[in-house]
Protein backbone atom coordinates (compact mmCIF):
# COMPACT_ATOMS: atom_id res chain seq x y z
CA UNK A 1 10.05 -10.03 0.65
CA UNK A 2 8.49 -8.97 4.01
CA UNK A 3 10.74 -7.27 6.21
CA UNK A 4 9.94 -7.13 10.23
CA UNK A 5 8.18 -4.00 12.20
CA UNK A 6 8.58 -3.69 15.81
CA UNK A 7 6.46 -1.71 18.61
CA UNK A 8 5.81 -1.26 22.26
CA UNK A 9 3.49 0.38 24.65
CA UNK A 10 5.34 3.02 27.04
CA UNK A 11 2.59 3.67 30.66
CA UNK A 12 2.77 6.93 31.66
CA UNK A 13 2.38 6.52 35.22
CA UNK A 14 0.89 9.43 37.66
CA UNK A 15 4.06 9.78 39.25
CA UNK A 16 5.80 10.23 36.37
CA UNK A 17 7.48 7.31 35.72
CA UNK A 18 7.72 5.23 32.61
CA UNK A 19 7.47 1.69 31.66
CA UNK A 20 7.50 -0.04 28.73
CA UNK A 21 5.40 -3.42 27.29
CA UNK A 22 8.28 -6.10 26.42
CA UNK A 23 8.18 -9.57 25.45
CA UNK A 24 10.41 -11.98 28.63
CA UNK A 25 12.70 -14.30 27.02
CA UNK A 26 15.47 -16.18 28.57
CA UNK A 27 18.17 -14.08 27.96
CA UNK A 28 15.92 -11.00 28.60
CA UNK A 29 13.95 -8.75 26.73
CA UNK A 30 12.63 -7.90 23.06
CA UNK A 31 9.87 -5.65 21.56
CA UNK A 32 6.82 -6.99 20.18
CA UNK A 33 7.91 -7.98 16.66
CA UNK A 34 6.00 -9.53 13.66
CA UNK A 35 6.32 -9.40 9.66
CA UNK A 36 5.17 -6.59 7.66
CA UNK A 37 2.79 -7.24 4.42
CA UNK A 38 1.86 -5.60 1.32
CA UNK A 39 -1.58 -4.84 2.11
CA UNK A 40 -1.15 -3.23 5.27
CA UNK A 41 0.67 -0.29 6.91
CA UNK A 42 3.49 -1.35 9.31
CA UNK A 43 1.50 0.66 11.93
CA UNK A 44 -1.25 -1.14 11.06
CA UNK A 45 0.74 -4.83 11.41
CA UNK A 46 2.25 -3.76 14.56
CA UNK A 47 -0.70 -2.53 16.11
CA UNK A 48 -2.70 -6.28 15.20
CA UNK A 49 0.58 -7.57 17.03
CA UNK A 50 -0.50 -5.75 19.99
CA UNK A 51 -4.22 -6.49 20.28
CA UNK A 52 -3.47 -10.19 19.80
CA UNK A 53 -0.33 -10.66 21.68
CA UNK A 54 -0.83 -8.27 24.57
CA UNK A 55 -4.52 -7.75 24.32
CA UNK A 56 -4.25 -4.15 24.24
CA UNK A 57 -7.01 -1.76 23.58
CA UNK A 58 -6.02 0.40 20.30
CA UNK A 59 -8.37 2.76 21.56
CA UNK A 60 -6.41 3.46 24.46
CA UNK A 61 -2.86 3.82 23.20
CA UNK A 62 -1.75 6.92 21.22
CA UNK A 63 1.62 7.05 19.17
CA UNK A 64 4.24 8.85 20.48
CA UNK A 65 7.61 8.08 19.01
CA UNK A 66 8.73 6.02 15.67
CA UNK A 67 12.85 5.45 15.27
CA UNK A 68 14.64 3.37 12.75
CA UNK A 69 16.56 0.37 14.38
CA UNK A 70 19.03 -2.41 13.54
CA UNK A 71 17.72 -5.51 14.34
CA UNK A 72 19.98 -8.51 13.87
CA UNK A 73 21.27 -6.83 10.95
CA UNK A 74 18.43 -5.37 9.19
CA UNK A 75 16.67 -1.78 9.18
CA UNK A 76 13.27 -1.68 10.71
CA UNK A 77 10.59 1.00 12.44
CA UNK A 78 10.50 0.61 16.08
CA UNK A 79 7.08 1.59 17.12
CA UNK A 80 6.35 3.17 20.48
CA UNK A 81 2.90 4.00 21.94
CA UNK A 82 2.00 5.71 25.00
CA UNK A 83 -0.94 4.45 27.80
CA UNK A 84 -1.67 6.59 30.89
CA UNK A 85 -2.05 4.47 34.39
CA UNK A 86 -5.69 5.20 34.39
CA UNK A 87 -6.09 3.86 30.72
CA UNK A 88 -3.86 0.74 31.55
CA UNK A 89 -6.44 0.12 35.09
CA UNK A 90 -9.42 0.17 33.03
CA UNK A 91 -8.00 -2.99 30.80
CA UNK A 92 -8.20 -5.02 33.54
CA UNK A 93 -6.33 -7.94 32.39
CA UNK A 94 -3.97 -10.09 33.12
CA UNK A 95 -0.67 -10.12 31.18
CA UNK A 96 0.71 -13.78 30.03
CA UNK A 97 4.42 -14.75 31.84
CA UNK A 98 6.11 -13.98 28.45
CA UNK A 99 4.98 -10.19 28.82
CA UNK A 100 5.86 -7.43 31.00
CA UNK A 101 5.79 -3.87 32.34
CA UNK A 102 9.89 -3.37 32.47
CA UNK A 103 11.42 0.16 33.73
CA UNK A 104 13.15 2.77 31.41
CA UNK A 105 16.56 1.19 32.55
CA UNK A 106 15.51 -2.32 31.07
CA UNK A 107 14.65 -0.63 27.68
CA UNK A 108 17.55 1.49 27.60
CA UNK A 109 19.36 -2.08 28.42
CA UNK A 110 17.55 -3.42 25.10
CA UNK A 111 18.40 -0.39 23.29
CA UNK A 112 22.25 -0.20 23.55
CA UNK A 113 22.07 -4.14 21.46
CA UNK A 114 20.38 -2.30 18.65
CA UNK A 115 22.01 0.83 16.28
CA UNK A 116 19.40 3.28 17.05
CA UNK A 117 19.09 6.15 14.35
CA UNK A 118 18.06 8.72 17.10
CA UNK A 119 17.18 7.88 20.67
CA UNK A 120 14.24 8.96 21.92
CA UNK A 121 13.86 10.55 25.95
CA UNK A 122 10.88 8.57 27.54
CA UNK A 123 12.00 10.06 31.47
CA UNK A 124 10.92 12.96 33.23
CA UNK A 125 13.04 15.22 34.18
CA UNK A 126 13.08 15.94 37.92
């Protein structure tokens, strides 16, 4: 029985402010999501999730943060990686419509839906 794995990319932006890679639905938000499988690690799923969905450049992303979530009723890993702004510039790519940069309000938004074991801080403090 595969069970789902989640993930996103938080930019670290020179001026200190976050953002975070989401999927745009009609209703709002939601991580990058797929299933998990038995020969590979959910890291390792989510991370294929990103390359092909987003396009992103494993090479430039580094893990930062992994928290347990409910997600419409079942336990998963919530995977978040970190990009700086001069990592994300060197992509140079275009991101579909169905994907975006959204601000640390919009994933604190998404975050109050789910039952997060621990919340993680992704601001700076001023």
């Amino acid at each position: 029985m595969s069970k789902i794995v989640t993930g996103t990319v938080m930019l670290s932006k020179n001026n200190g402010e976050k953002s975070f890679l989401v999927n745009r639905q009609n209703d709002g938000f939601s991580f990058f999501s797929t299933e998990t499988t038995t020969d590979e690690t959910n890291m390792g799923v989510i991370l294929k999730e990103l390359k092909k969905t987003a396009a992103i450049d494993l090479a430039l992303i580094d893990l930062v943060e992994l928290v347990s979530i409910n997600l419409k009723g079942e336990r998963t890993q919530l995977f978040v990686f970190e990009m700086t702004e001069e990592k994300q510039a060197s992509m140079n790519h275009i991101l579909s419509d169905m994907i975006s940069w959204e601000n640390s309000k919009t994933l604190r938004e998404m975050m109050t839906d789910l039952d997060v074991s621990s919340t993680p801080v992704f601001e700076v403090e001023k």
